[in-house]
N, C-alpha and C. Protein backbone atom coordinates (compact mmCIF):
# COMPACT_ATOMS: atom_id res chain seq x y z
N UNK A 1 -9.50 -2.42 -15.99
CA UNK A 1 -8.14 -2.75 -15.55
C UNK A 1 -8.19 -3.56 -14.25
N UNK A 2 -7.09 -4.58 -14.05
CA UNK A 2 -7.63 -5.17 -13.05
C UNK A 2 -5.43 -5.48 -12.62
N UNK A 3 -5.83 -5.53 -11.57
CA UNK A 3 -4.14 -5.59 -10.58
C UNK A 3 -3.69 -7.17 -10.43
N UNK A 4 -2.63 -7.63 -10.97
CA UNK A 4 -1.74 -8.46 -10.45
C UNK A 4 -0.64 -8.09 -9.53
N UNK A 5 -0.46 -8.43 -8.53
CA UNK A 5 -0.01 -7.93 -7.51
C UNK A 5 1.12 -8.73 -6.69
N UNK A 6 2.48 -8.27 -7.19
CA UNK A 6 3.40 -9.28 -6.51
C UNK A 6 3.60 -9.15 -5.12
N UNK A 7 4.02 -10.25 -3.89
CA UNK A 7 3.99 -9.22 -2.41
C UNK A 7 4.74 -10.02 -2.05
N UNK A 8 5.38 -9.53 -1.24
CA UNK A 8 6.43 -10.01 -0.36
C UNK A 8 6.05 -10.84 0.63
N UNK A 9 6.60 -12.01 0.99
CA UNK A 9 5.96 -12.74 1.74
C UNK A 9 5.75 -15.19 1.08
N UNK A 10 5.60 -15.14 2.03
CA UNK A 10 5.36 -16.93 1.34
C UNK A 10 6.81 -17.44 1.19
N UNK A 11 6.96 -18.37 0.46
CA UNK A 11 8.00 -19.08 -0.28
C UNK A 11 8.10 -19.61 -1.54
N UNK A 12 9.21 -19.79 -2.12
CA UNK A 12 8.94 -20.22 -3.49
C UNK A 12 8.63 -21.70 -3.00
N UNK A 13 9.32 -22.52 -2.07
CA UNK A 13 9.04 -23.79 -1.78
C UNK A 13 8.18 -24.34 -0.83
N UNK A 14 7.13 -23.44 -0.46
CA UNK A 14 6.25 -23.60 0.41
C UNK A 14 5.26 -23.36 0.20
N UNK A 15 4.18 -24.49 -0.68
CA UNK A 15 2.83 -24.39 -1.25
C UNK A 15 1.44 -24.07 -0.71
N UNK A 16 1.59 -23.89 0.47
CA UNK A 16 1.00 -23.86 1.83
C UNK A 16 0.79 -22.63 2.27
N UNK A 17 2.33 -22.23 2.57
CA UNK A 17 2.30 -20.74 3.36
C UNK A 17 1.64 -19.80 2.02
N UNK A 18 2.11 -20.30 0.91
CA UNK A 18 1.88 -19.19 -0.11
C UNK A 18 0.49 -18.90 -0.65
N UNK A 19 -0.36 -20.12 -0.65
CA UNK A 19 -1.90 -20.18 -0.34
C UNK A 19 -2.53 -19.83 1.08
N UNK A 20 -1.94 -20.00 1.81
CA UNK A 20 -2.25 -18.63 3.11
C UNK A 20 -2.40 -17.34 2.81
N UNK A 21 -1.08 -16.70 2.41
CA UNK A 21 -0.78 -15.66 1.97
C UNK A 21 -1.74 -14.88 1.06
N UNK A 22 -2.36 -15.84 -0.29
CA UNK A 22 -3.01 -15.18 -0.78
C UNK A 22 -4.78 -15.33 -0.42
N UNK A 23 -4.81 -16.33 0.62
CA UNK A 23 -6.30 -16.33 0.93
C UNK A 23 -6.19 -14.92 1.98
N UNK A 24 -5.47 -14.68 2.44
CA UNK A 24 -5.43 -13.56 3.52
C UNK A 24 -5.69 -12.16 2.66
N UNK A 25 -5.33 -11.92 1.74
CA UNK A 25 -5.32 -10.51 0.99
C UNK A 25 -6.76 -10.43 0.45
N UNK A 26 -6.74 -12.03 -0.25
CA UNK A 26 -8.27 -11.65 -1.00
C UNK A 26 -9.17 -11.54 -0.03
N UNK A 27 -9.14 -12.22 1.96
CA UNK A 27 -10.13 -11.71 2.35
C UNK A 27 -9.80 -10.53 2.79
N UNK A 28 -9.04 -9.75 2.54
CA UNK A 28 -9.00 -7.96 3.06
C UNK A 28 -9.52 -7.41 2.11
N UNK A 29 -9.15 -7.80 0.72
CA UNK A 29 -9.61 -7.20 -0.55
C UNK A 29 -11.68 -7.83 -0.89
N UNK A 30 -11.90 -8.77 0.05
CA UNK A 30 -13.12 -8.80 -0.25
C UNK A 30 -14.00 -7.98 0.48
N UNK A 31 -13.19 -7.77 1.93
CA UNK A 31 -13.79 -7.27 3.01
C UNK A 31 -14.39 -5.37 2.37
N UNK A 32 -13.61 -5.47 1.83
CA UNK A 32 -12.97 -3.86 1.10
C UNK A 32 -14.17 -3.81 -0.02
N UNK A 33 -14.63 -4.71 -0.83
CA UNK A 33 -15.56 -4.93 -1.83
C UNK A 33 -14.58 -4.45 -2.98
N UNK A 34 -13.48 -4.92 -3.03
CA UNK A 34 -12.29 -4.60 -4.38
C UNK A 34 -11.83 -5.81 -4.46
N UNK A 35 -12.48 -6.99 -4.54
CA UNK A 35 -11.57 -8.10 -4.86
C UNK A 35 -11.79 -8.41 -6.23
N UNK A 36 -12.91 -7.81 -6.70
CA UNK A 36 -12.95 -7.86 -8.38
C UNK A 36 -11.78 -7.09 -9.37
N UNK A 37 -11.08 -6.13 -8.23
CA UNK A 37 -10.02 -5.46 -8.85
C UNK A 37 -9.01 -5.85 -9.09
N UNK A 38 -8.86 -7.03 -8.27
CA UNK A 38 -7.56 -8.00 -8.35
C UNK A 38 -7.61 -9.34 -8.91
N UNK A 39 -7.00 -9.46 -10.28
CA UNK A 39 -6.90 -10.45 -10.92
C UNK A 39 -5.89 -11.64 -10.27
N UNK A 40 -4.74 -11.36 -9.61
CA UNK A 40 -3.77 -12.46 -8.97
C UNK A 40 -3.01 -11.72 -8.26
N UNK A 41 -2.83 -12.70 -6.89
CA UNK A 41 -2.24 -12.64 -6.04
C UNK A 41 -1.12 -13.18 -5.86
N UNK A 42 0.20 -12.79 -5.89
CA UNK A 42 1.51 -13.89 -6.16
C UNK A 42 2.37 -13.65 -4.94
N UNK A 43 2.81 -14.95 -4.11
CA UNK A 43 3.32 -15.25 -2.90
C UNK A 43 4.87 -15.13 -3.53
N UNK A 44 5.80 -13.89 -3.64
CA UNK A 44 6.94 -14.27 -4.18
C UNK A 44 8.05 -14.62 -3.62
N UNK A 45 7.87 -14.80 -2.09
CA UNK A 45 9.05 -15.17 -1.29
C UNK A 45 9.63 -13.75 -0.20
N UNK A 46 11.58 -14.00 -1.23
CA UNK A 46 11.62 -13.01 0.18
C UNK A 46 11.52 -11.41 -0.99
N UNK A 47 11.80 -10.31 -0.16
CA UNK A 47 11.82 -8.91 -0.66
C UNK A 47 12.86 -8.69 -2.24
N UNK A 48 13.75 -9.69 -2.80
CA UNK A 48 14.61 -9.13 -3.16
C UNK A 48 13.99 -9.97 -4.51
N UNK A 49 13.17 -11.32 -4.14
CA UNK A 49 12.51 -11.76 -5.13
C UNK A 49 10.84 -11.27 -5.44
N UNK A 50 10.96 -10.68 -4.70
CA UNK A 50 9.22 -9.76 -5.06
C UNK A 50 9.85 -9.03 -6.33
N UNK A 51 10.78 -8.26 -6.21
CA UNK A 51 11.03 -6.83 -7.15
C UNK A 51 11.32 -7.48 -8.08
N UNK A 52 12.41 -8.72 -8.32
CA UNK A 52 12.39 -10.03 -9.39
C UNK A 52 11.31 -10.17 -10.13
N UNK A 53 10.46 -10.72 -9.54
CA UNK A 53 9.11 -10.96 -10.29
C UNK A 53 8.39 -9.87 -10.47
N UNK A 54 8.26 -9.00 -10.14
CA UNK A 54 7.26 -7.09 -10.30
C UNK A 54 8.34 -6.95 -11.48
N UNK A 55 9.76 -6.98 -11.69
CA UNK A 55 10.46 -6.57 -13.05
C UNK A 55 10.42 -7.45 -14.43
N UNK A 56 10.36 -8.40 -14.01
CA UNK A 56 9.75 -9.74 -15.02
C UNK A 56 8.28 -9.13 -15.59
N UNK A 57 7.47 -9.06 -14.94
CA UNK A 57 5.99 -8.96 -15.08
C UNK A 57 5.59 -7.74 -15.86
N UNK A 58 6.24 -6.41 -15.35
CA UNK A 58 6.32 -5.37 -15.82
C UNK A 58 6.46 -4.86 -16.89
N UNK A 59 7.66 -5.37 -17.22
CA UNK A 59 7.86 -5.57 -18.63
C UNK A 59 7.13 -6.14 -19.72
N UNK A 60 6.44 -7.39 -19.54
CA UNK A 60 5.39 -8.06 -20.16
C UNK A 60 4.38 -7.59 -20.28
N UNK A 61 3.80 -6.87 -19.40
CA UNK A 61 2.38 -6.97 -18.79
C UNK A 61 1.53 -6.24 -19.85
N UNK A 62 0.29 -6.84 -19.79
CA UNK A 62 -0.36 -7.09 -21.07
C UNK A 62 -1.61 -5.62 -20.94
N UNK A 63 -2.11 -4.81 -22.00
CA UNK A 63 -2.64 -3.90 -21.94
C UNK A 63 -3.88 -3.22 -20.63
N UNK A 64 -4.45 -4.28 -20.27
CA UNK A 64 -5.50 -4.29 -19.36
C UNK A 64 -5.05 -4.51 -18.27
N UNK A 65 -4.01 -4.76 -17.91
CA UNK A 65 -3.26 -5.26 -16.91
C UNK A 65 -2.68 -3.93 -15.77
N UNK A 66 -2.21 -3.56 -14.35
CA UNK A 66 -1.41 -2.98 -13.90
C UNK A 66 -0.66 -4.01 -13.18
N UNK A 67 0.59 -3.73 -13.03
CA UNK A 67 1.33 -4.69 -12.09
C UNK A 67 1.92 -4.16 -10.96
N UNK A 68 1.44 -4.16 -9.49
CA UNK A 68 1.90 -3.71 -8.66
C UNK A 68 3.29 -4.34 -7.70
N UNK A 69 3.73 -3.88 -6.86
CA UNK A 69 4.95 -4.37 -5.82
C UNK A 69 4.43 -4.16 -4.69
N UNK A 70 4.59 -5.28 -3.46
CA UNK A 70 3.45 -4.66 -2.19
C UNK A 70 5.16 -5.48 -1.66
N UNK A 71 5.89 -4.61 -0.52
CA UNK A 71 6.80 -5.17 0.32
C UNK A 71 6.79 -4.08 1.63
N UNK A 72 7.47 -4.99 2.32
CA UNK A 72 8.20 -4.04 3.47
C UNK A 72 9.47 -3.21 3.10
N UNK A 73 8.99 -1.65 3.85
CA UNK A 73 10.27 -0.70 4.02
C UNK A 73 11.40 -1.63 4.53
N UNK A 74 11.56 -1.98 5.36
CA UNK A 74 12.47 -2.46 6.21
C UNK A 74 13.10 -1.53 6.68
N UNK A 75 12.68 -0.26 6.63
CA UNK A 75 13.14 1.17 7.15
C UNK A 75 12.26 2.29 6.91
N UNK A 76 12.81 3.72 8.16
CA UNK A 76 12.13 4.41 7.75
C UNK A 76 11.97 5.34 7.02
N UNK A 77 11.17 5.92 6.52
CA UNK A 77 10.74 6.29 5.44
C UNK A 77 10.45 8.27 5.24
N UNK A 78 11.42 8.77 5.32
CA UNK A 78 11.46 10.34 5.93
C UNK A 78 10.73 11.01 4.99
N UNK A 79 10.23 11.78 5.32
CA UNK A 79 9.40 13.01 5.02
C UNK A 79 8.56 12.39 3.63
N UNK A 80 8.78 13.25 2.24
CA UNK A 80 7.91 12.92 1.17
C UNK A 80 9.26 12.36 0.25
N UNK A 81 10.36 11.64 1.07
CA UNK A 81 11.19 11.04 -0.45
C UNK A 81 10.01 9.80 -1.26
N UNK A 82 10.40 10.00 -2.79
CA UNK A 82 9.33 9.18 -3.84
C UNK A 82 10.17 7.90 -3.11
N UNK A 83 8.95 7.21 -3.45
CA UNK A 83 9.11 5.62 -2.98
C UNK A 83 10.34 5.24 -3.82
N UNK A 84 10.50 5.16 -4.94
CA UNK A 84 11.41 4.43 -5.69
C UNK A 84 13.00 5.29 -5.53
N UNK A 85 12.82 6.46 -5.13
CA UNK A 85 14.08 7.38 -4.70
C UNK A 85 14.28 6.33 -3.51
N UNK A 86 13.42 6.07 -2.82
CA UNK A 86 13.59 5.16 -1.13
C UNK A 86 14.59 4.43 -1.38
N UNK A 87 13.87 2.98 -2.40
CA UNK A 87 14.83 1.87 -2.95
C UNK A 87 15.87 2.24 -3.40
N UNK A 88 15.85 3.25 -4.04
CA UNK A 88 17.40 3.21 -5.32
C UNK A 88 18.38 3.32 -3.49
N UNK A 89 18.16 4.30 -2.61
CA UNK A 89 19.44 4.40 -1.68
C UNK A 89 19.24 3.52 -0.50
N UNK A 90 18.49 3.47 -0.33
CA UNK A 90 18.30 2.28 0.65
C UNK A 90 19.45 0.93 0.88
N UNK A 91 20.00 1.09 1.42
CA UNK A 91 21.27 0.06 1.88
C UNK A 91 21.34 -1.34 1.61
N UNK A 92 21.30 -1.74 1.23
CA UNK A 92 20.96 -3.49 0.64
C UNK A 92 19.81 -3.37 -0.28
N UNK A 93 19.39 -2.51 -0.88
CA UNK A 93 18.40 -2.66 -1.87
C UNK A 93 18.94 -2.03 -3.28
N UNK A 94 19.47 -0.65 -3.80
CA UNK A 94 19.40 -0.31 -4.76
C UNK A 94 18.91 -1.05 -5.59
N UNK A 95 17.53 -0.49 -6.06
CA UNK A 95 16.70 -0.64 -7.05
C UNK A 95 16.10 -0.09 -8.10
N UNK A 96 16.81 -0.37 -9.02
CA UNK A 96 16.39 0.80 -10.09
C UNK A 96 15.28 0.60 -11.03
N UNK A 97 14.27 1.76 -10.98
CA UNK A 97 13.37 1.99 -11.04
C UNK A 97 12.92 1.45 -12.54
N UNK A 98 12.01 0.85 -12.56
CA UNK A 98 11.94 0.03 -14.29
C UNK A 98 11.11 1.15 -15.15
N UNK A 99 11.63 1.08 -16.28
CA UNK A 99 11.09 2.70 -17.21
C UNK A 99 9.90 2.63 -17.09
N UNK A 100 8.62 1.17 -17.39
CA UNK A 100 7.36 1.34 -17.13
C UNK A 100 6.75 1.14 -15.82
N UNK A 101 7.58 1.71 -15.06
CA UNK A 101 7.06 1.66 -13.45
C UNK A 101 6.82 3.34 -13.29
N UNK A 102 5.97 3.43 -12.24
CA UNK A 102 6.07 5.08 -12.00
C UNK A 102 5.27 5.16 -10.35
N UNK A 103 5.19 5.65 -9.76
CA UNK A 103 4.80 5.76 -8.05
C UNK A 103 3.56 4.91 -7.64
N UNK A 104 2.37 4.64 -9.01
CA UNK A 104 1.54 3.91 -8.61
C UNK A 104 1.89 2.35 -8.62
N UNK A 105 3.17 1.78 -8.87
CA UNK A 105 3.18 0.54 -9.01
C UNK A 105 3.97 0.03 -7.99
N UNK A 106 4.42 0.95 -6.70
CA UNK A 106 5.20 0.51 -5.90
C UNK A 106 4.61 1.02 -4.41
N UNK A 107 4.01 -0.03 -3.39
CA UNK A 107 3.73 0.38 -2.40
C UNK A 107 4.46 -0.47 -1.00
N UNK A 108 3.91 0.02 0.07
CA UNK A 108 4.84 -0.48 1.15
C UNK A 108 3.38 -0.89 2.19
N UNK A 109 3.64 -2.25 2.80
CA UNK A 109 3.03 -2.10 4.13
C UNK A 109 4.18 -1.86 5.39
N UNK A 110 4.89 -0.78 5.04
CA UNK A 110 5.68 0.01 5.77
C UNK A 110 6.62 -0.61 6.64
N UNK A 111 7.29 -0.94 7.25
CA UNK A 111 8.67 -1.58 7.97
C UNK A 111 8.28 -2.73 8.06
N UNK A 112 7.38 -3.60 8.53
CA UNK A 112 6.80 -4.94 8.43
C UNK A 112 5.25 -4.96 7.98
N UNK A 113 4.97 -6.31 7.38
CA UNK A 113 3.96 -6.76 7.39
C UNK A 113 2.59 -6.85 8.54
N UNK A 114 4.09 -6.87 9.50
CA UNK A 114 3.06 -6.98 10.89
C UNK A 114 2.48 -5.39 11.34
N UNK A 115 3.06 -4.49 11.01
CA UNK A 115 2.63 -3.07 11.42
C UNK A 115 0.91 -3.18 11.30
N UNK A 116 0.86 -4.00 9.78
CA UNK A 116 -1.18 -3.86 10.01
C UNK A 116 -1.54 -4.06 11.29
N UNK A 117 -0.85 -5.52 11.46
CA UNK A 117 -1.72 -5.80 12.62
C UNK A 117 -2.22 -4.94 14.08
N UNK A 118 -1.03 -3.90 14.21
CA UNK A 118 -1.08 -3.33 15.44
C UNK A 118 -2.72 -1.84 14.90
N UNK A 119 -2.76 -2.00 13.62
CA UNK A 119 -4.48 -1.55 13.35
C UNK A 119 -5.65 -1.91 13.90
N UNK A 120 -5.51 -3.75 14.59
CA UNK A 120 -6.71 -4.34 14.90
C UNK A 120 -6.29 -4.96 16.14
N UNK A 121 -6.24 -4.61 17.21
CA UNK A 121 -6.01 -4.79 18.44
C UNK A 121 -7.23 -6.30 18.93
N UNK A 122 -8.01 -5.95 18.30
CA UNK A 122 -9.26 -6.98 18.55
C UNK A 122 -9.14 -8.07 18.06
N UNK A 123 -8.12 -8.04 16.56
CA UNK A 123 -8.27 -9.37 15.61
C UNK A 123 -7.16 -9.90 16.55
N UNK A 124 -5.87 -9.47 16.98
CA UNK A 124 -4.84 -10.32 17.55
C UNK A 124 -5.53 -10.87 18.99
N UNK A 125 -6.30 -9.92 19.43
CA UNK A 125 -6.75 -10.36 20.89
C UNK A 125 -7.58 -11.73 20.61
N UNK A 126 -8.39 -11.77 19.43
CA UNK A 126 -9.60 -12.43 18.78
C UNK A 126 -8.58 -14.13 19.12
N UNK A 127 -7.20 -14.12 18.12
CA UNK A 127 -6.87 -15.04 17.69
C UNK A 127 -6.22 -15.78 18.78
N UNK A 128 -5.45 -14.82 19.66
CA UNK A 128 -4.64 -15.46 20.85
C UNK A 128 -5.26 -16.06 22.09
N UNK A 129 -6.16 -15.11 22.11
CA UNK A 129 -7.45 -15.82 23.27
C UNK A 129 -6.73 -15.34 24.48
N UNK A 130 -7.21 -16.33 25.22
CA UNK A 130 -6.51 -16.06 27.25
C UNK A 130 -4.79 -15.74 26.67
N UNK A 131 -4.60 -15.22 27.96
CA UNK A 131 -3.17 -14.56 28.05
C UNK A 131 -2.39 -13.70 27.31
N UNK A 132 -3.57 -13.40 26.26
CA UNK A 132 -2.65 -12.28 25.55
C UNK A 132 -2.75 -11.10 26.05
N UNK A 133 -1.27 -10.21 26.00
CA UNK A 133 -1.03 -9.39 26.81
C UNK A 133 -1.27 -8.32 26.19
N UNK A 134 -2.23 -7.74 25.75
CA UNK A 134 -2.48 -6.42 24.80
C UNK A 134 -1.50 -5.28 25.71
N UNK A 135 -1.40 -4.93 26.86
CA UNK A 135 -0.52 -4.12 27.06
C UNK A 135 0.79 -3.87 26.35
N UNK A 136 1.11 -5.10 26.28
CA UNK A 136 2.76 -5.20 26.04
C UNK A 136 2.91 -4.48 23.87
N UNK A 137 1.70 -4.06 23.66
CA UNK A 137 1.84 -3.64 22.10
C UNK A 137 2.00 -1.87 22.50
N UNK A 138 2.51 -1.63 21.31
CA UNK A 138 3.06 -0.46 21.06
C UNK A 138 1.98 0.60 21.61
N UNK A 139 2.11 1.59 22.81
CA UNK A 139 1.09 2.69 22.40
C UNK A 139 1.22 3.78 21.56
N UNK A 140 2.31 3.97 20.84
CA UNK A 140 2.45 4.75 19.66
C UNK A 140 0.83 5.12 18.97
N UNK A 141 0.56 5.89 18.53
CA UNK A 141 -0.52 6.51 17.52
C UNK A 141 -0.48 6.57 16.11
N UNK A 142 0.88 6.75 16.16
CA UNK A 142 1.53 6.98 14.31
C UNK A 142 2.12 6.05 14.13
N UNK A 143 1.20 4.70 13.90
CA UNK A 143 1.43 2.93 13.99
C UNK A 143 2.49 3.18 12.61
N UNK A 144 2.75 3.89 12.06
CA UNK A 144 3.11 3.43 10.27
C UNK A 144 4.78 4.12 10.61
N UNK A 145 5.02 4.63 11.98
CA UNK A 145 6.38 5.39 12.38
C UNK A 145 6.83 4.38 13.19
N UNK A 146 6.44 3.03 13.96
CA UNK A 146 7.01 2.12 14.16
C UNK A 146 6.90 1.16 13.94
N UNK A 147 9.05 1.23 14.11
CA UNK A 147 10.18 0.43 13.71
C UNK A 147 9.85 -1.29 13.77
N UNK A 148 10.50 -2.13 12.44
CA UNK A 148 10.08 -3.47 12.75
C UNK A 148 10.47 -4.26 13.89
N UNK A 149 11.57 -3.91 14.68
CA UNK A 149 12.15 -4.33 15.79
C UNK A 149 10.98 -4.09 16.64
N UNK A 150 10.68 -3.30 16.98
CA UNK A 150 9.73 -2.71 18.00
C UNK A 150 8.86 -4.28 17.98
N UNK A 151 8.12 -3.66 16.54
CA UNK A 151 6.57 -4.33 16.75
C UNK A 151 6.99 -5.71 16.87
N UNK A 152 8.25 -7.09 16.20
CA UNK A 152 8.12 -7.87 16.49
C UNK A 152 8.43 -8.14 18.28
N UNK A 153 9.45 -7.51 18.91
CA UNK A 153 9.08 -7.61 20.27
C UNK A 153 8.21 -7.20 21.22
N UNK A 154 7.33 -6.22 20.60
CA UNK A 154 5.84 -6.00 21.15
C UNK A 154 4.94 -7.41 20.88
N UNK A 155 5.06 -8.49 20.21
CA UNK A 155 4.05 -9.39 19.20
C UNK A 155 4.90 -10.56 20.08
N UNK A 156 5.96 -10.31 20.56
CA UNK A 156 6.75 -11.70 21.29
C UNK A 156 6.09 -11.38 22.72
N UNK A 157 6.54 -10.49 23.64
CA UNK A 157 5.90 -10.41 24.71
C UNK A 157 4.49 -10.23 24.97
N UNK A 158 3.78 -9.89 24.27
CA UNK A 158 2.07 -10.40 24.24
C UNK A 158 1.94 -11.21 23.97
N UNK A 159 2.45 -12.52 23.43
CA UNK A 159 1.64 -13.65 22.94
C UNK A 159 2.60 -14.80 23.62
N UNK A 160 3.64 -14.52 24.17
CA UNK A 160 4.82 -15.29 24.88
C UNK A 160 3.48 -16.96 25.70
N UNK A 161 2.58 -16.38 26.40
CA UNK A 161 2.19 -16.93 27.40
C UNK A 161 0.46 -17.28 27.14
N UNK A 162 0.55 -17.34 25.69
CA UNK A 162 -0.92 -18.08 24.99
C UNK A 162 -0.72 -19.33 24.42
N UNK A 163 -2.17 -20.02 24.39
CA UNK A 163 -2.01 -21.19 24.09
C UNK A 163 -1.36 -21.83 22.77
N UNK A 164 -1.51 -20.15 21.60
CA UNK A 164 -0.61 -20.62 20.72
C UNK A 164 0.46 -20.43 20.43
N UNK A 165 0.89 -20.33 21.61
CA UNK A 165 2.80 -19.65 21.58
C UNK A 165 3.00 -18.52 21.52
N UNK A 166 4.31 -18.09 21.05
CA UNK A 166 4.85 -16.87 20.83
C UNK A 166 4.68 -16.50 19.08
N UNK A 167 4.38 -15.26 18.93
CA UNK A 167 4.34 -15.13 17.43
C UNK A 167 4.88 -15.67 16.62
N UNK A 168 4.54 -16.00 15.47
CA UNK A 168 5.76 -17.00 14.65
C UNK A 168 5.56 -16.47 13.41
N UNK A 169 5.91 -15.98 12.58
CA UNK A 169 5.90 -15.51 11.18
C UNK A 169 5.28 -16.22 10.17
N UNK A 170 5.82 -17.71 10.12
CA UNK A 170 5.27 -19.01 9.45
C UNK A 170 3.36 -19.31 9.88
N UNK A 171 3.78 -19.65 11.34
CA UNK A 171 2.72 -19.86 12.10
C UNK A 171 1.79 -19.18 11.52
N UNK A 172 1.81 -18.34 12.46
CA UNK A 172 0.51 -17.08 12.81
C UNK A 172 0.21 -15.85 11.90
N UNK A 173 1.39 -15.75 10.79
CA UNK A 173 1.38 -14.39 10.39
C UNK A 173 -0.49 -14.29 9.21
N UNK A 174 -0.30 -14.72 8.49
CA UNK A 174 -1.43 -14.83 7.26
C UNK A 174 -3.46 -15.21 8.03
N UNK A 175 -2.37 -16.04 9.17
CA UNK A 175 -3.93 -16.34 9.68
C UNK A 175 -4.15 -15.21 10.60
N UNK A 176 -3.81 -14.01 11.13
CA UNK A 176 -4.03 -13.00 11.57
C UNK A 176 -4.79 -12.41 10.75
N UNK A 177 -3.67 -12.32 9.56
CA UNK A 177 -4.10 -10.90 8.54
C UNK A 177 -5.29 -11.16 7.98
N UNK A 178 -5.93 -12.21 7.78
CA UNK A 178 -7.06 -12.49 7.07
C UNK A 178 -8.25 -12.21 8.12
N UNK A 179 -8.04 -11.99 9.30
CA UNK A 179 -9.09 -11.80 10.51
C UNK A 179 -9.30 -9.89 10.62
N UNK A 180 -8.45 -9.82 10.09
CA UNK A 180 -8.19 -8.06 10.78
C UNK A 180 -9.37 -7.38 9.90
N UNK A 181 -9.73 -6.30 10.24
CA UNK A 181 -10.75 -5.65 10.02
C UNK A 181 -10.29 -4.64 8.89
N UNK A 182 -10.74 -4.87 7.23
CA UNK A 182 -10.24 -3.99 6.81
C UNK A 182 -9.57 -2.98 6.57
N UNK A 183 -11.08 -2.40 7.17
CA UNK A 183 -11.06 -0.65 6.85
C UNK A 183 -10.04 -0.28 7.96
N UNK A 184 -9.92 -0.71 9.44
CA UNK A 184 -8.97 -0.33 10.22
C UNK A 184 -7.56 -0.50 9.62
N UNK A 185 -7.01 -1.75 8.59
CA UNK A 185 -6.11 -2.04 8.10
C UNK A 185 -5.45 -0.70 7.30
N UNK A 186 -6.69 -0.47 6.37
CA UNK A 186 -6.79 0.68 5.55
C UNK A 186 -6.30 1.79 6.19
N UNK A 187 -7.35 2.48 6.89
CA UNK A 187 -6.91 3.78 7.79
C UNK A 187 -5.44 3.52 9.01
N UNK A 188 -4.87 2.83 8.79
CA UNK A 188 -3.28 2.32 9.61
C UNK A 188 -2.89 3.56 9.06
N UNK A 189 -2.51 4.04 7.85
CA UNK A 189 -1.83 5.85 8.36
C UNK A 189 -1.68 5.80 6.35
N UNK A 190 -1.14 6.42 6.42
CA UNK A 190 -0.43 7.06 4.36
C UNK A 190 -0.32 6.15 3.41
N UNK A 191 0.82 5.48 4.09
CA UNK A 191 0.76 4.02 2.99
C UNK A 191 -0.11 3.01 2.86
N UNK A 192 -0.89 2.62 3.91
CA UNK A 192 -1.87 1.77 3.54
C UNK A 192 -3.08 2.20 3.00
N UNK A 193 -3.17 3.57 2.92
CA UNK A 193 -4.38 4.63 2.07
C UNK A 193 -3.96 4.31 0.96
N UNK A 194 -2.94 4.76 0.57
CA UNK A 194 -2.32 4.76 -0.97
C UNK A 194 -2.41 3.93 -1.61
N UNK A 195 -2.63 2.54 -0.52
CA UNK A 195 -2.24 1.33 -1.49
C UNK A 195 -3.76 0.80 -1.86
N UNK A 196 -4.63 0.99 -1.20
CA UNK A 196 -6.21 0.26 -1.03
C UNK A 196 -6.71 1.64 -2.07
N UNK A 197 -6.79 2.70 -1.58
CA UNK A 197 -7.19 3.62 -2.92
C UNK A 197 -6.84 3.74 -3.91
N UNK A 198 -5.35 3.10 -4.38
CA UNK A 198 -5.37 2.99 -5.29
C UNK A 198 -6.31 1.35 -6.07
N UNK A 199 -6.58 0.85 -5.17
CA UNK A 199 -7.44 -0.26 -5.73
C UNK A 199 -8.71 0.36 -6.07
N UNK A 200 -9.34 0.54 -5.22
CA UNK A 200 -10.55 1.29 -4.77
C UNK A 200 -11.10 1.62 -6.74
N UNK A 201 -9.66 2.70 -6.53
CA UNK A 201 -9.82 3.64 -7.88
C UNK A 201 -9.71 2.82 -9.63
N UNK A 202 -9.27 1.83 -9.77
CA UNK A 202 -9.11 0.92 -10.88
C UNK A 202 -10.49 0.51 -11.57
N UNK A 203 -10.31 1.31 -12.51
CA UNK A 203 -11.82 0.77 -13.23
C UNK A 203 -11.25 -0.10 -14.81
């Protein structure tokens, strides 16, 4: 069995960012030694067209196949509610759960994309060079409990005063993620376990 994997993120009209996007995963997923587990990587835009294409796919998807959903919470995420209980109430999302979907086909890199990053303190320091302000990032411990507000103004005031600007989503986001150190990515807290073990585990 091998994972096609829709994720949130890229553009439909941006051929560029969206080949960023997926050179960045396959090098986490190579780093990981599971990139044989992943058959395709699909840049689907914004959050509301990821689940678009994960419900398209789903439905189709061919015997050997799993089809996963990789997005942001955009919120948080209390105690043990099932992921897809999350979506259905979740305020601008209700999403109802597709009959051949079930808990392994829906994961989160938890309120933002960027939460990995605050896993690899070294890869952002790596990329920004002089003036980045590692202070100014979250000292939280339970990186996967903060809020996306937080971390993007933790990621503005550290990088405000480097040579490559202030964080930029477009910019900087993909060429980070492809630097960050796996396994630290991995061990970031619950959801990013869930989501790499479940690769891990795909035979």
């Amino acid at each position: 069995m091998k994972a096609k994997i829709y994720v949130e993120g890229g553009a439909k009209n941006n051929s560029q960012l969206n080949k960023e996007l997926r050179m960045a995963f396959s090098l986490l997923f190579d780093k990981l030694g599971i990139k044989s587990k992943v058959s395709k990587i699909i840049a689907s835009g914004s959050r509301s067209e990821a689940f678009g294409d994960f419900k398209a796919a789903i439905k189709n998807k061919k015997f050997d196949e799993v089809i996963l959903l990789l997005v942001d919470s955009e919120g948080c995420i209390d105690g043990d509610i099932k992921k897809w209980d999350y979506v259905k109430t979740r305020v601008g999302d209700n999403w109802e759960q597709p009959k051949s979907a079930d808990e392994d086909n829906l994961f989160f890199m938890i309120e933002c994309m960027e939460s990995w990053f605050l896993a690899d303190k070294d890869a952002l320091k790596s990329f920004y060079g002089k003036d980045f302000h590692e202070n100014a990032l979250p000292k939280n411990t339970n990186l996967e409990s903060t809020c996306k507000q937080t971390i993007y103004n933790a990621l503005e005031n550290a990088t405000k005063d480097t040579t490559k600007g202030t964080y930029g989503k477009g910019a900087h986001s993909f060429k980070i993620l492809g630097m960050l150190d796996a396994n630290k990515v991995k061990n970031h807290g619950k959801h990013s376990k869930e989501f790499f073990e479940y690769l891990e585990k795909l035979t």
